[in-house]
C-alpha atoms as a PDB file:
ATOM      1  CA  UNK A   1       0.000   0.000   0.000  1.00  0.00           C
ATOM      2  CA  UNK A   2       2.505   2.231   1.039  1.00  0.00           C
ATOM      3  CA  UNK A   3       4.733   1.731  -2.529  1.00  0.00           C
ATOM      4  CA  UNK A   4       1.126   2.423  -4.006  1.00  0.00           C
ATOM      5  CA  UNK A   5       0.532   5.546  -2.069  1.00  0.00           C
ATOM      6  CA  UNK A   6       4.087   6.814  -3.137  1.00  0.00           C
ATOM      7  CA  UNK A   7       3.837   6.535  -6.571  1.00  0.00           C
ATOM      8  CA  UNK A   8       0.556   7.957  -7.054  1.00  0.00           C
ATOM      9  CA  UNK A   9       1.946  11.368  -4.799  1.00  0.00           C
ATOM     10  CA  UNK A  10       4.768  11.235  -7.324  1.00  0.00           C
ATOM     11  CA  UNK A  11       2.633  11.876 -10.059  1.00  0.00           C
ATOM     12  CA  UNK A  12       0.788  14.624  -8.110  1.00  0.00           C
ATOM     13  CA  UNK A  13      -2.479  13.128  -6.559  1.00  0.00           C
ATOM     14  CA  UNK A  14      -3.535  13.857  -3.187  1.00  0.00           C
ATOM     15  CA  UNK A  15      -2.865  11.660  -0.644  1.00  0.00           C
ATOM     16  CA  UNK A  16      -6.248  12.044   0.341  1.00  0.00           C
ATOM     17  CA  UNK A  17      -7.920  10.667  -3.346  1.00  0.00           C
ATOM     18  CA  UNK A  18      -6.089   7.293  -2.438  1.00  0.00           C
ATOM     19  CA  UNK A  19      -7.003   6.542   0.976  1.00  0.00           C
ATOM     20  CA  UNK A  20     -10.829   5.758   2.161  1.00  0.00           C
ATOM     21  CA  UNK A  21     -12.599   8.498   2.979  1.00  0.00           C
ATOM     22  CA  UNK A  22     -13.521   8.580   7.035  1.00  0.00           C
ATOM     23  CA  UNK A  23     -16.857   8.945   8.216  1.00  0.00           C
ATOM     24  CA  UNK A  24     -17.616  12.227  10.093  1.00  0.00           C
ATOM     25  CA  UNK A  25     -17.902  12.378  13.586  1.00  0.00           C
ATOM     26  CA  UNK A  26     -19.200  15.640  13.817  1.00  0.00           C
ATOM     27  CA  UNK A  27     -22.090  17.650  12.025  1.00  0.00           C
ATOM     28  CA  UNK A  28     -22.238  17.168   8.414  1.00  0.00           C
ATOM     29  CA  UNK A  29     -20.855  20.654   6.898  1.00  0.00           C
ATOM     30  CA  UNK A  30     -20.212  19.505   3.356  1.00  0.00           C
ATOM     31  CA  UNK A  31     -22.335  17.014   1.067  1.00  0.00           C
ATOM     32  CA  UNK A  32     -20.239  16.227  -2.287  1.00  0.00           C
ATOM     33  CA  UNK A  33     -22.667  14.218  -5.295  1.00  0.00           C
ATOM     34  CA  UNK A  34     -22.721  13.051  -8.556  1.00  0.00           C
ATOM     35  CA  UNK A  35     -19.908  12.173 -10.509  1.00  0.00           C
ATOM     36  CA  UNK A  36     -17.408  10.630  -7.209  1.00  0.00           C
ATOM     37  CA  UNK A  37     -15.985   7.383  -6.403  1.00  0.00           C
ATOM     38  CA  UNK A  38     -15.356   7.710  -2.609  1.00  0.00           C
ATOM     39  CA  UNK A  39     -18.007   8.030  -0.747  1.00  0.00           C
ATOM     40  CA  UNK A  40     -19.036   7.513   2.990  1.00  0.00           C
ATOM     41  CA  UNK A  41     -23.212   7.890   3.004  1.00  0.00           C
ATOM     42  CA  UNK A  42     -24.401   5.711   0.250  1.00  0.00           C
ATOM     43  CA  UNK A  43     -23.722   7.191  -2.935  1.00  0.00           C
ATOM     44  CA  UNK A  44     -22.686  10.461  -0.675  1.00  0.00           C
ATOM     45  CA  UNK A  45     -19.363  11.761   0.816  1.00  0.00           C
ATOM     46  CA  UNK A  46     -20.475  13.345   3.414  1.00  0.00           C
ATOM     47  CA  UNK A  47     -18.182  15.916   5.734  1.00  0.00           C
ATOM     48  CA  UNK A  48     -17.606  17.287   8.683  1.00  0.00           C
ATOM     49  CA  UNK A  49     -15.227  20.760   9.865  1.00  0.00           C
ATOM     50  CA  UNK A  50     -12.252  18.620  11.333  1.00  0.00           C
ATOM     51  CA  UNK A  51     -12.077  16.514   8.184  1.00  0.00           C
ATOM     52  CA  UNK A  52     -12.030  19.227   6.343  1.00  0.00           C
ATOM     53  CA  UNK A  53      -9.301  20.498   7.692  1.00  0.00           C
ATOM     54  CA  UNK A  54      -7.586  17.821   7.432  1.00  0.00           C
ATOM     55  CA  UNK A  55      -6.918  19.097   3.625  1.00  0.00           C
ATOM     56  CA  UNK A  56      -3.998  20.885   2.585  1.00  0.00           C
ATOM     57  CA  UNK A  57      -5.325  24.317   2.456  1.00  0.00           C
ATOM     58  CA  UNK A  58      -4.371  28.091   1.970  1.00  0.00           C
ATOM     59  CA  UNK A  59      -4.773  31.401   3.691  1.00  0.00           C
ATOM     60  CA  UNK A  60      -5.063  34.656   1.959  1.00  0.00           C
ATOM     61  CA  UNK A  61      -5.362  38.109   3.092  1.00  0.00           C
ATOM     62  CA  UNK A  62      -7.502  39.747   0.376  1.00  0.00           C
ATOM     63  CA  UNK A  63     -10.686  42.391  -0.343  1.00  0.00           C
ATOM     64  CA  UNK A  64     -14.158  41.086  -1.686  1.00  0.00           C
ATOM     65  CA  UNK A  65     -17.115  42.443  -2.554  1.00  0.00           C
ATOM     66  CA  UNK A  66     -18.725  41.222   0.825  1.00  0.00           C
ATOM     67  CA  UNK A  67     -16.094  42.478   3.491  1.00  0.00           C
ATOM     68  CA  UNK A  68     -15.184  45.692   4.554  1.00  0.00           C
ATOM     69  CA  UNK A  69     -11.057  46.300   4.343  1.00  0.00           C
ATOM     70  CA  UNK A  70      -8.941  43.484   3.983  1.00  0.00           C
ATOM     71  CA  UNK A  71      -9.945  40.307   5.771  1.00  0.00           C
ATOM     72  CA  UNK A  72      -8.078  36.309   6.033  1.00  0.00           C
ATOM     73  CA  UNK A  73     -10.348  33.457   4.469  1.00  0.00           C
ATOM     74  CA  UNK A  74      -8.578  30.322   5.806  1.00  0.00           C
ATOM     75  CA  UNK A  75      -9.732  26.537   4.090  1.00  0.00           C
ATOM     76  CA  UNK A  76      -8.975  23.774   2.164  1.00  0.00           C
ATOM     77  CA  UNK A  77      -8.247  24.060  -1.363  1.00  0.00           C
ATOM     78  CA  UNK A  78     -11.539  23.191  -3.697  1.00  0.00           C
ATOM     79  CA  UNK A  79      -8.667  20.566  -5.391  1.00  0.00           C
ATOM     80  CA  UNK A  80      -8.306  18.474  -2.157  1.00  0.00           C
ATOM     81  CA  UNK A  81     -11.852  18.607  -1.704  1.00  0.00           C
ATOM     82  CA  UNK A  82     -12.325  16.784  -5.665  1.00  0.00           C
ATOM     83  CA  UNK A  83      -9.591  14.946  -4.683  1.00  0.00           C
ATOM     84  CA  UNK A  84     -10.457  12.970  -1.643  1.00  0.00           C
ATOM     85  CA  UNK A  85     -14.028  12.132  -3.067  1.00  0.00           C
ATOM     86  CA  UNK A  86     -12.477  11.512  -6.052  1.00  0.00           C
ATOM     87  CA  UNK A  87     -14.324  13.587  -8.384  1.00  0.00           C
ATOM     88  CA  UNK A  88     -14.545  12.746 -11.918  1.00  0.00           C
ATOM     89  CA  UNK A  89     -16.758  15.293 -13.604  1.00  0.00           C
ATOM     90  CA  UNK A  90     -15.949  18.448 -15.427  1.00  0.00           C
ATOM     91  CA  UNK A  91     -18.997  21.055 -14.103  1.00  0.00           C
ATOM     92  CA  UNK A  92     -19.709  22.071 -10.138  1.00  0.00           C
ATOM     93  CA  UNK A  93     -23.238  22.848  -8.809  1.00  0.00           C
ATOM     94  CA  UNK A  94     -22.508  24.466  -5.660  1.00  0.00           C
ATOM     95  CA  UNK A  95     -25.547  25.011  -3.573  1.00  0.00           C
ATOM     96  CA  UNK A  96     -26.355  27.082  -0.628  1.00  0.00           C
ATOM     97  CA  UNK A  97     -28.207  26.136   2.933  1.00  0.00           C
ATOM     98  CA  UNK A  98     -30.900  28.395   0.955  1.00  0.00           C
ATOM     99  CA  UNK A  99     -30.867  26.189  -2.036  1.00  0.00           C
ATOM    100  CA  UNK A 100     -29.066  29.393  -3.976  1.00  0.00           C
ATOM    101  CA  UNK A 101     -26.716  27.335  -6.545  1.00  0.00           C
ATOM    102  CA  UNK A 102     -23.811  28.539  -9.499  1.00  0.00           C
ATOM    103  CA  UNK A 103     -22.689  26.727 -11.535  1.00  0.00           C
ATOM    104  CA  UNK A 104     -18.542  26.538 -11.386  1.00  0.00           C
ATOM    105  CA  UNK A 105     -16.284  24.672 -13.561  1.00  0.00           C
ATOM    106  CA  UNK A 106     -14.145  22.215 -11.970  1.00  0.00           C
ATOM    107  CA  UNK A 107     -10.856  23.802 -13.824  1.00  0.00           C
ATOM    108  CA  UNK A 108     -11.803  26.970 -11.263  1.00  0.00           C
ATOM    109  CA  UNK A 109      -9.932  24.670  -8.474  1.00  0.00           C
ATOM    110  CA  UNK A 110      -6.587  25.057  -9.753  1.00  0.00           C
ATOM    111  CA  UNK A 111      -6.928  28.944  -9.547  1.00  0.00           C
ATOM    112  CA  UNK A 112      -6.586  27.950  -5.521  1.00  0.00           C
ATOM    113  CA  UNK A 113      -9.403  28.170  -4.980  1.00  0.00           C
ATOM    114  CA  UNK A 114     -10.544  27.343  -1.380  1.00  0.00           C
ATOM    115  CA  UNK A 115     -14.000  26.774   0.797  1.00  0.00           C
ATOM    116  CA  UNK A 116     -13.772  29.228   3.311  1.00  0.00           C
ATOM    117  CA  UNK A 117     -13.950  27.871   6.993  1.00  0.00           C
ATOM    118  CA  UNK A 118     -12.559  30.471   8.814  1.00  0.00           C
ATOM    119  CA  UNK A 119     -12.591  34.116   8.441  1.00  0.00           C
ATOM    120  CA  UNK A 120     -10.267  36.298  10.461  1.00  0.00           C
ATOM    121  CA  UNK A 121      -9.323  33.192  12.206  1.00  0.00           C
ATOM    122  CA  UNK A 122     -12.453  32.634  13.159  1.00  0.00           C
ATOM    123  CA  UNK A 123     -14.761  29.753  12.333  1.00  0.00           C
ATOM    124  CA  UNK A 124     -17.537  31.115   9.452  1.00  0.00           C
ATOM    125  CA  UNK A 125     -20.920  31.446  11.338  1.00  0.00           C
ATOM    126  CA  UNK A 126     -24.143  31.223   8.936  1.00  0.00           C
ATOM    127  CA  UNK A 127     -24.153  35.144   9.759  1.00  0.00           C
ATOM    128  CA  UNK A 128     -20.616  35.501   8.869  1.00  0.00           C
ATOM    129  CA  UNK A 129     -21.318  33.639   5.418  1.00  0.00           C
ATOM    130  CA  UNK A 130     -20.339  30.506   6.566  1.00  0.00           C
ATOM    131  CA  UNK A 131     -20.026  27.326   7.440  1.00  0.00           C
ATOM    132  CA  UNK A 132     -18.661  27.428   3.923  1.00  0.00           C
ATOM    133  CA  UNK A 133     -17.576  29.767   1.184  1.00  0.00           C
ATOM    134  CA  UNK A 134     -16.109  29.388  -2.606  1.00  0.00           C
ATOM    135  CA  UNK A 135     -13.468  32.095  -2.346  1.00  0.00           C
ATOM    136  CA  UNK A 136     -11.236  32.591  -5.342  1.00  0.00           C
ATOM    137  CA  UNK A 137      -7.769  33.657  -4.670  1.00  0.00           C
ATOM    138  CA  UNK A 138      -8.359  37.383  -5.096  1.00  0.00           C
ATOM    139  CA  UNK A 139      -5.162  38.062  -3.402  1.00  0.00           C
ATOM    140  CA  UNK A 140      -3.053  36.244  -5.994  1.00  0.00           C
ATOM    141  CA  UNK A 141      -4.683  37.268  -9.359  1.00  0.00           C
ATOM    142  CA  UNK A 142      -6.547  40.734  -9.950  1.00  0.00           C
ATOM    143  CA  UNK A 143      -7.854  39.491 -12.955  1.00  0.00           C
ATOM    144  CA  UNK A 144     -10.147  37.189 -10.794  1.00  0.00           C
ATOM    145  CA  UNK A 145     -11.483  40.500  -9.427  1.00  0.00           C
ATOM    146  CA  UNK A 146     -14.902  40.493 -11.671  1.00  0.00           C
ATOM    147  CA  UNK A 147     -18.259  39.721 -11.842  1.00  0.00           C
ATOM    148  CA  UNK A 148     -17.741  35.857 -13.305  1.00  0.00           C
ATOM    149  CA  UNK A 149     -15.885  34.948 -10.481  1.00  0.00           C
ATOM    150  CA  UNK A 150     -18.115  37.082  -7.768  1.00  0.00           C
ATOM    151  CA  UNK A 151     -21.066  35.174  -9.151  1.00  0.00           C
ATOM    152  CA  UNK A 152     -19.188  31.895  -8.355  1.00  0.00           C
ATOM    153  CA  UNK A 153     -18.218  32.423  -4.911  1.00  0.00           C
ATOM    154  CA  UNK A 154     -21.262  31.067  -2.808  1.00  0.00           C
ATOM    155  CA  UNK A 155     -21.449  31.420   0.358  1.00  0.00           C
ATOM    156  CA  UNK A 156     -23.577  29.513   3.240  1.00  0.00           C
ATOM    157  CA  UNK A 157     -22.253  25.841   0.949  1.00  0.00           C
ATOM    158  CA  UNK A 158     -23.719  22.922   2.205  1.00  0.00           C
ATOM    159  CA  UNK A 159     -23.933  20.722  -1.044  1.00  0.00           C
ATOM    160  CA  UNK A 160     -21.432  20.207  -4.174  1.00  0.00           C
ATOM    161  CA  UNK A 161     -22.815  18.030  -6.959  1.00  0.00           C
ATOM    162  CA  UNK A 162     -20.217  17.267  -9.195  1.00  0.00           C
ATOM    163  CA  UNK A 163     -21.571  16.697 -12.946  1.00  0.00           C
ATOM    164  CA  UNK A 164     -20.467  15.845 -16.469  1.00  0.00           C
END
């Protein structure tokens, strides 16, 4: 297994893609769909905050549209997040707790793109936006700054269907 796991890092997959994915033990955050071949709920993988943390992440200090000044997002990238559910599909339906969805290509995660779990250091409250938030990496490409990506970073994410 171990030979296994080291090859497959060598070409540049995620730990995390090859090894079963856990079953939360907290409250479910993050539902991941369609187009997957690990799952933990059925035809689900289901998570909760401390596995997603777990991912290799980022932290950027950047300005959006929805903060005041320059605020820290702090999550795992959307890539690890594919990765360990082992996502297959080309198109993203990310949906909010209020059903609000975009549609994102699944290219957008190697922009470093993250979900959003904490924001100042602080977990993301459903006031604050949270659990959950696409955020692109505003602070490392100024030509992200526009309305196509604004209209693809959802906030309040409780589902990803993965499609195509």
């Amino acid at each position: 297994m171990k030979s296994i796991i080291a090859a497959l890092l060598a070409i540049g997959l995620s730990a995390t893609a090859v090894l079963a994915l856990e079953a939360p033990t907290g409250p479910v955050v993050l539902t991941v769909t369609g187009k997957i071949s690990n799952t933990n709920a059925g035809d689900a993988a289901q998570f909760d905050l401390a596995m997603l943390e777990k991912l290799k992440g980022r932290k950027g200090e950047m300005e959006t549209p929805w903060t005041t000044g320059k605020v820290t997002f702090e999550g795992p990238l959307l890539r690890e997040i594919l990765a360990a559910v082992g996502a297959t599909g080309t198109s993203l339906k990310v949906r909010a707790l209020n059903d609000y969805a975009a549609d994102v290509p699944a290219e957008d995660a190697k922009l470093d793109t993250m979900l959003a779990t904490k924001l100042d250091g602080k977990p993301m409250s459903i006031r604050d936006k949270g659990p959950l938030m696409l955020v692109y990496p505003f602070d490392l490409n100024a030509d992200l700054f526009n309305e196509k990506y604004f209209s693809r970073s959802v906030w309040q994410i409780k589902e990803i269907e993965v499609g195509q």
